[in-house]
N, C-alpha and C. Protein backbone atom coordinates (compact mmCIF):
# COMPACT_ATOMS: atom_id res chain seq x y z
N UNK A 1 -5.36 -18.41 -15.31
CA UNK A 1 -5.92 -17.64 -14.22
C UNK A 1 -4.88 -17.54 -13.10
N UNK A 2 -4.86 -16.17 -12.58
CA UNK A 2 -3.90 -16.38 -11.45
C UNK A 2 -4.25 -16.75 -9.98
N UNK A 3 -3.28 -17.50 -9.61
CA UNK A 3 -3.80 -18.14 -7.86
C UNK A 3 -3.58 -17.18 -7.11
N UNK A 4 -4.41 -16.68 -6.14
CA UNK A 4 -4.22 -15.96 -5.07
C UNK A 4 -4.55 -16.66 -3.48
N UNK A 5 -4.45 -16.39 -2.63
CA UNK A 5 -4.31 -16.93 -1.47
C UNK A 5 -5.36 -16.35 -1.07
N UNK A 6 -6.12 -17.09 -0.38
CA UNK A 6 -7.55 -16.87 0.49
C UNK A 6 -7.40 -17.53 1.86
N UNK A 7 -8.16 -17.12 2.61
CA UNK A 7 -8.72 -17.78 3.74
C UNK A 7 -9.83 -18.01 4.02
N UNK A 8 -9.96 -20.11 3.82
CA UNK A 8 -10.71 -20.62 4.01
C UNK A 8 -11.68 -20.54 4.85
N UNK A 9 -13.29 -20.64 4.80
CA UNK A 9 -14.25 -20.63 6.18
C UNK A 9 -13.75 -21.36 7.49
N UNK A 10 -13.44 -22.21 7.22
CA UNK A 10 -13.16 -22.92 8.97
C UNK A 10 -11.57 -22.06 9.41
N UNK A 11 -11.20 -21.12 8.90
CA UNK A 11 -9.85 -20.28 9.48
C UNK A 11 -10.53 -18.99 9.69
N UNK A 12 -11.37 -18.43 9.08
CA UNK A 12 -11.86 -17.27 9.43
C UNK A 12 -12.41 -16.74 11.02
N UNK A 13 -11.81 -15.76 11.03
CA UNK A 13 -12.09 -15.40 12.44
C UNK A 13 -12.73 -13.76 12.34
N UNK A 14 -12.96 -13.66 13.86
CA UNK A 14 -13.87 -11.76 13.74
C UNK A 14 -14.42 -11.62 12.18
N UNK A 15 -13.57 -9.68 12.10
CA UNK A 15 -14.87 -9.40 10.66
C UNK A 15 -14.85 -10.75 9.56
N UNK A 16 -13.81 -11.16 9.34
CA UNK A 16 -13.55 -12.14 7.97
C UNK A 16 -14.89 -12.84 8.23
N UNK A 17 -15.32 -13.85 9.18
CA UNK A 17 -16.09 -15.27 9.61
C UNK A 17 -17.68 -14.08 9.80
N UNK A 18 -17.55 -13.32 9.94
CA UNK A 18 -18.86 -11.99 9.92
C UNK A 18 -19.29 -11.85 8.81
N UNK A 19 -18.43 -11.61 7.84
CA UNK A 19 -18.53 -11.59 6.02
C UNK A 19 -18.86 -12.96 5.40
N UNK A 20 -17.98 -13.75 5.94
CA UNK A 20 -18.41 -15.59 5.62
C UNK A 20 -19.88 -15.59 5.97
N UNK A 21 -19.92 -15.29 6.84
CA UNK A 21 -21.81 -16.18 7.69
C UNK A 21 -22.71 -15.21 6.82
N UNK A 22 -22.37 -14.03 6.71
CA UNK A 22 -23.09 -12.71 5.76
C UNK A 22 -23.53 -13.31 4.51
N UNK A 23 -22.10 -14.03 3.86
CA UNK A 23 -22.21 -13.79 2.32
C UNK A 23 -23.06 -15.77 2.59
N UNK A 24 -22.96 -16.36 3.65
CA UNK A 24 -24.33 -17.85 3.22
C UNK A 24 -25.12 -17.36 3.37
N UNK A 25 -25.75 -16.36 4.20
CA UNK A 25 -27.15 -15.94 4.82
C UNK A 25 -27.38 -15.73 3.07
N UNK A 26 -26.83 -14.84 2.71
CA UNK A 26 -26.87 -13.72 1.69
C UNK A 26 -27.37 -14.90 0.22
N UNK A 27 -26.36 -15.27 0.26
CA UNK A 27 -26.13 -16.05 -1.18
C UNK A 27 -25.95 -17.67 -1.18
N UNK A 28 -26.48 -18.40 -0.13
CA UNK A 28 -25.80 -19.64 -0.15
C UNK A 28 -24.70 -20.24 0.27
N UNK A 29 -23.56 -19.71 -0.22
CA UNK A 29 -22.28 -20.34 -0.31
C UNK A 29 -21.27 -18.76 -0.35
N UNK A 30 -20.15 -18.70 -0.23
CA UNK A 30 -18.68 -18.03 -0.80
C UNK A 30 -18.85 -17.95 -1.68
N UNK A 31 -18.85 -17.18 -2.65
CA UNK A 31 -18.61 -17.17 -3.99
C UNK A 31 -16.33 -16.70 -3.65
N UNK A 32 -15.95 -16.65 -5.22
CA UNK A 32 -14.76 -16.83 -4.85
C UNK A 32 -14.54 -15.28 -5.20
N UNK A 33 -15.27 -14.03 -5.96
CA UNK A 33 -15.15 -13.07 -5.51
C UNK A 33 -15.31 -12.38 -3.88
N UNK A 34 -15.59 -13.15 -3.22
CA UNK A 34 -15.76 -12.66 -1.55
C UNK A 34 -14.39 -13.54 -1.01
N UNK A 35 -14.11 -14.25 -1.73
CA UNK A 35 -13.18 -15.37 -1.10
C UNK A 35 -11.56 -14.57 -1.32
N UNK A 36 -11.47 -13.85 -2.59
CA UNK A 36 -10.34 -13.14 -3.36
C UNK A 36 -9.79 -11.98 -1.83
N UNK A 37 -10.57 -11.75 -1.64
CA UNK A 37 -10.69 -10.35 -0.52
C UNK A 37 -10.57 -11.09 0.60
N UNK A 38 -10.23 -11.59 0.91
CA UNK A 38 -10.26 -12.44 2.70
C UNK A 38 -9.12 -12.00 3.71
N UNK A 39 -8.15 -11.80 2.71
CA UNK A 39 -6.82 -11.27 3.41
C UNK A 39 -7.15 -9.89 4.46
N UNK A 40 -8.27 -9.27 3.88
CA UNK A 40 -8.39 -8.11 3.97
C UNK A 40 -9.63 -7.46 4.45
N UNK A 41 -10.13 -8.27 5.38
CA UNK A 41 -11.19 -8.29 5.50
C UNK A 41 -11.62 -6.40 5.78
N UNK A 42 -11.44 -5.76 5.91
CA UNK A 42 -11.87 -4.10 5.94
C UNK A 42 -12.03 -3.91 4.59
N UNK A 43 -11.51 -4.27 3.06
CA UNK A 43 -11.36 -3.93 2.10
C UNK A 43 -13.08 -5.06 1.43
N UNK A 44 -12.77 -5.97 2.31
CA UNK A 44 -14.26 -7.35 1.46
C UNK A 44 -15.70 -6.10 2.24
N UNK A 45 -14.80 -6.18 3.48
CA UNK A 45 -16.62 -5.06 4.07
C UNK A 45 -16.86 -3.93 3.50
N UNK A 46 -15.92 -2.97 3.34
CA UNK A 46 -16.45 -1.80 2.16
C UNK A 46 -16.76 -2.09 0.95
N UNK A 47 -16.06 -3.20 0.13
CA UNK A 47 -16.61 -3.88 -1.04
C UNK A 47 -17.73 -4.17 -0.82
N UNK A 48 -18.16 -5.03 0.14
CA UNK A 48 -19.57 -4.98 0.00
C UNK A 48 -21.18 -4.28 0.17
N UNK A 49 -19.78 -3.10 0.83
CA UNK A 49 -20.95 -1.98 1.07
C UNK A 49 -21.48 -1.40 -0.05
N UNK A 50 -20.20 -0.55 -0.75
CA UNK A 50 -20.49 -0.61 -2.40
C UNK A 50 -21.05 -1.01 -3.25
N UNK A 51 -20.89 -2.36 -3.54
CA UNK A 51 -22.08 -3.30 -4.51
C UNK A 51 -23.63 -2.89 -3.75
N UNK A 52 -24.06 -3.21 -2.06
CA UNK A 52 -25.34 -3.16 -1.46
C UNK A 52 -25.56 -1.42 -1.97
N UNK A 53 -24.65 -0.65 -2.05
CA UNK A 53 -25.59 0.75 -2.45
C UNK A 53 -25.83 0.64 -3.65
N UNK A 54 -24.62 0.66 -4.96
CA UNK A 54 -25.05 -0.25 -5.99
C UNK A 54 -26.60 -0.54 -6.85
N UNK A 55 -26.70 -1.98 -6.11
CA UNK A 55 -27.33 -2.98 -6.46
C UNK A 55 -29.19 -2.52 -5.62
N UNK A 56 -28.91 -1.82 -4.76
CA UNK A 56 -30.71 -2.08 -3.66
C UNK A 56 -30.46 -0.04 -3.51
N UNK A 57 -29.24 0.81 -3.56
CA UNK A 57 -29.73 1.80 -3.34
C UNK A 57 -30.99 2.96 -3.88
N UNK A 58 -30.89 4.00 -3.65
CA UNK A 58 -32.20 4.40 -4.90
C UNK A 58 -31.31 4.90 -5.57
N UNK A 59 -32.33 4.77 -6.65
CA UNK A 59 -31.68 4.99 -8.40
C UNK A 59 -33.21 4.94 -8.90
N UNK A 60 -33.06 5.53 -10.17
CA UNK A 60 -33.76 5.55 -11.13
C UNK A 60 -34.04 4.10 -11.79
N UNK A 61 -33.20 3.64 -11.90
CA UNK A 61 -33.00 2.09 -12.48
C UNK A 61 -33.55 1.32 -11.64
N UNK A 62 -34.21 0.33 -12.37
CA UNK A 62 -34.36 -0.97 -11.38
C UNK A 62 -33.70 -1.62 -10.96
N UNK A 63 -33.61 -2.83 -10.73
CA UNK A 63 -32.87 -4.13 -10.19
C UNK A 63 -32.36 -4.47 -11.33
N UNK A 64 -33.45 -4.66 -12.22
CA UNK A 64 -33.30 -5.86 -13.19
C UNK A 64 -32.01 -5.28 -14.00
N UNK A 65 -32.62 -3.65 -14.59
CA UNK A 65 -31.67 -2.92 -15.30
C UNK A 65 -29.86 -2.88 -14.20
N UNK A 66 -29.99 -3.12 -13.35
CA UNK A 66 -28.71 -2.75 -12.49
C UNK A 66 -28.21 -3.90 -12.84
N UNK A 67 -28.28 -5.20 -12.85
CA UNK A 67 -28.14 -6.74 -13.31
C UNK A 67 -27.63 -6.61 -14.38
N UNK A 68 -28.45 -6.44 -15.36
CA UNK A 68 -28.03 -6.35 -17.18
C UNK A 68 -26.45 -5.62 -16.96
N UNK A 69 -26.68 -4.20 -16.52
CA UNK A 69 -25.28 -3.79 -16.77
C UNK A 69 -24.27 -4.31 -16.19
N UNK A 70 -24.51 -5.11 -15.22
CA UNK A 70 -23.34 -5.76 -14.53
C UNK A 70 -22.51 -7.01 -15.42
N UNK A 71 -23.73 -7.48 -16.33
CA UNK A 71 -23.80 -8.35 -16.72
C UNK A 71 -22.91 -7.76 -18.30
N UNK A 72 -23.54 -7.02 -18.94
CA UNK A 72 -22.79 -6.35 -20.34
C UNK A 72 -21.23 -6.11 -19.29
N UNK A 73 -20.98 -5.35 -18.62
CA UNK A 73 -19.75 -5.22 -18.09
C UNK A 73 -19.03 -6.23 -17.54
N UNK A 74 -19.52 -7.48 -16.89
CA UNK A 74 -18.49 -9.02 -16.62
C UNK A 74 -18.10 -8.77 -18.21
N UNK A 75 -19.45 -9.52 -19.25
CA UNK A 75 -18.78 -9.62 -19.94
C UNK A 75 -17.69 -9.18 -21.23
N UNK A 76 -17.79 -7.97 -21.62
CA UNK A 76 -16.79 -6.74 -21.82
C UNK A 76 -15.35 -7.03 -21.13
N UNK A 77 -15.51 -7.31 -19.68
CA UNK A 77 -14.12 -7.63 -19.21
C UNK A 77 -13.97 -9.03 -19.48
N UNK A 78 -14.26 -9.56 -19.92
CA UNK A 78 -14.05 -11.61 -20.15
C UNK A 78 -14.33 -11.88 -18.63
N UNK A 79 -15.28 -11.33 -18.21
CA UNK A 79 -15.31 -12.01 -16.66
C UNK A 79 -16.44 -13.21 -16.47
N UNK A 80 -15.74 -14.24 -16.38
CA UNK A 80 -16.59 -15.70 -16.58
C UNK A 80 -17.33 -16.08 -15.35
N UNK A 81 -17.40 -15.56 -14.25
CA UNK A 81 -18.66 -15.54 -13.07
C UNK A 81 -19.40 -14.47 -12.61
């Protein structure tokens, strides 16, 4: 796997530490896909705008069905989280 450089929660500052407090409200914890994007924080906030239209916008599909395909597609790419 390759190492990339992140910035940790207790270094995060403005939007970055906005996206941090977002993604515990949100999910608990960082996952290390939100963590990959930190450098960049304008690039993690449109990313996550994307997935939120995604995942909750309207569609024909449900939730559940929006899940599955995410899920056939991690794994298709060998993506192990």
């Amino acid at each position: 796997m390759a190492w990339i450089k992140t910035i940790p929660p207790e270094d995060a500052e403005g939007l970055l530490k906005q996206q941090y407090d977002a993604a515990i409200k949100r999910a608990g914890r960082i996952f290390n896909i939100v963590r990959v994007q930190s450098l960049n924080p304008r690039v993690l906030e449109a990313s996550i705008g994307l997935y939120k239209a995604i995942m909750f916008g309207p569609s024909s599909l449900t939730r559940a069905q929006r899940e599955m395909i995410a899920v056939v597609v991690s794994k298709t790419n060998d993506c192990f989280y």
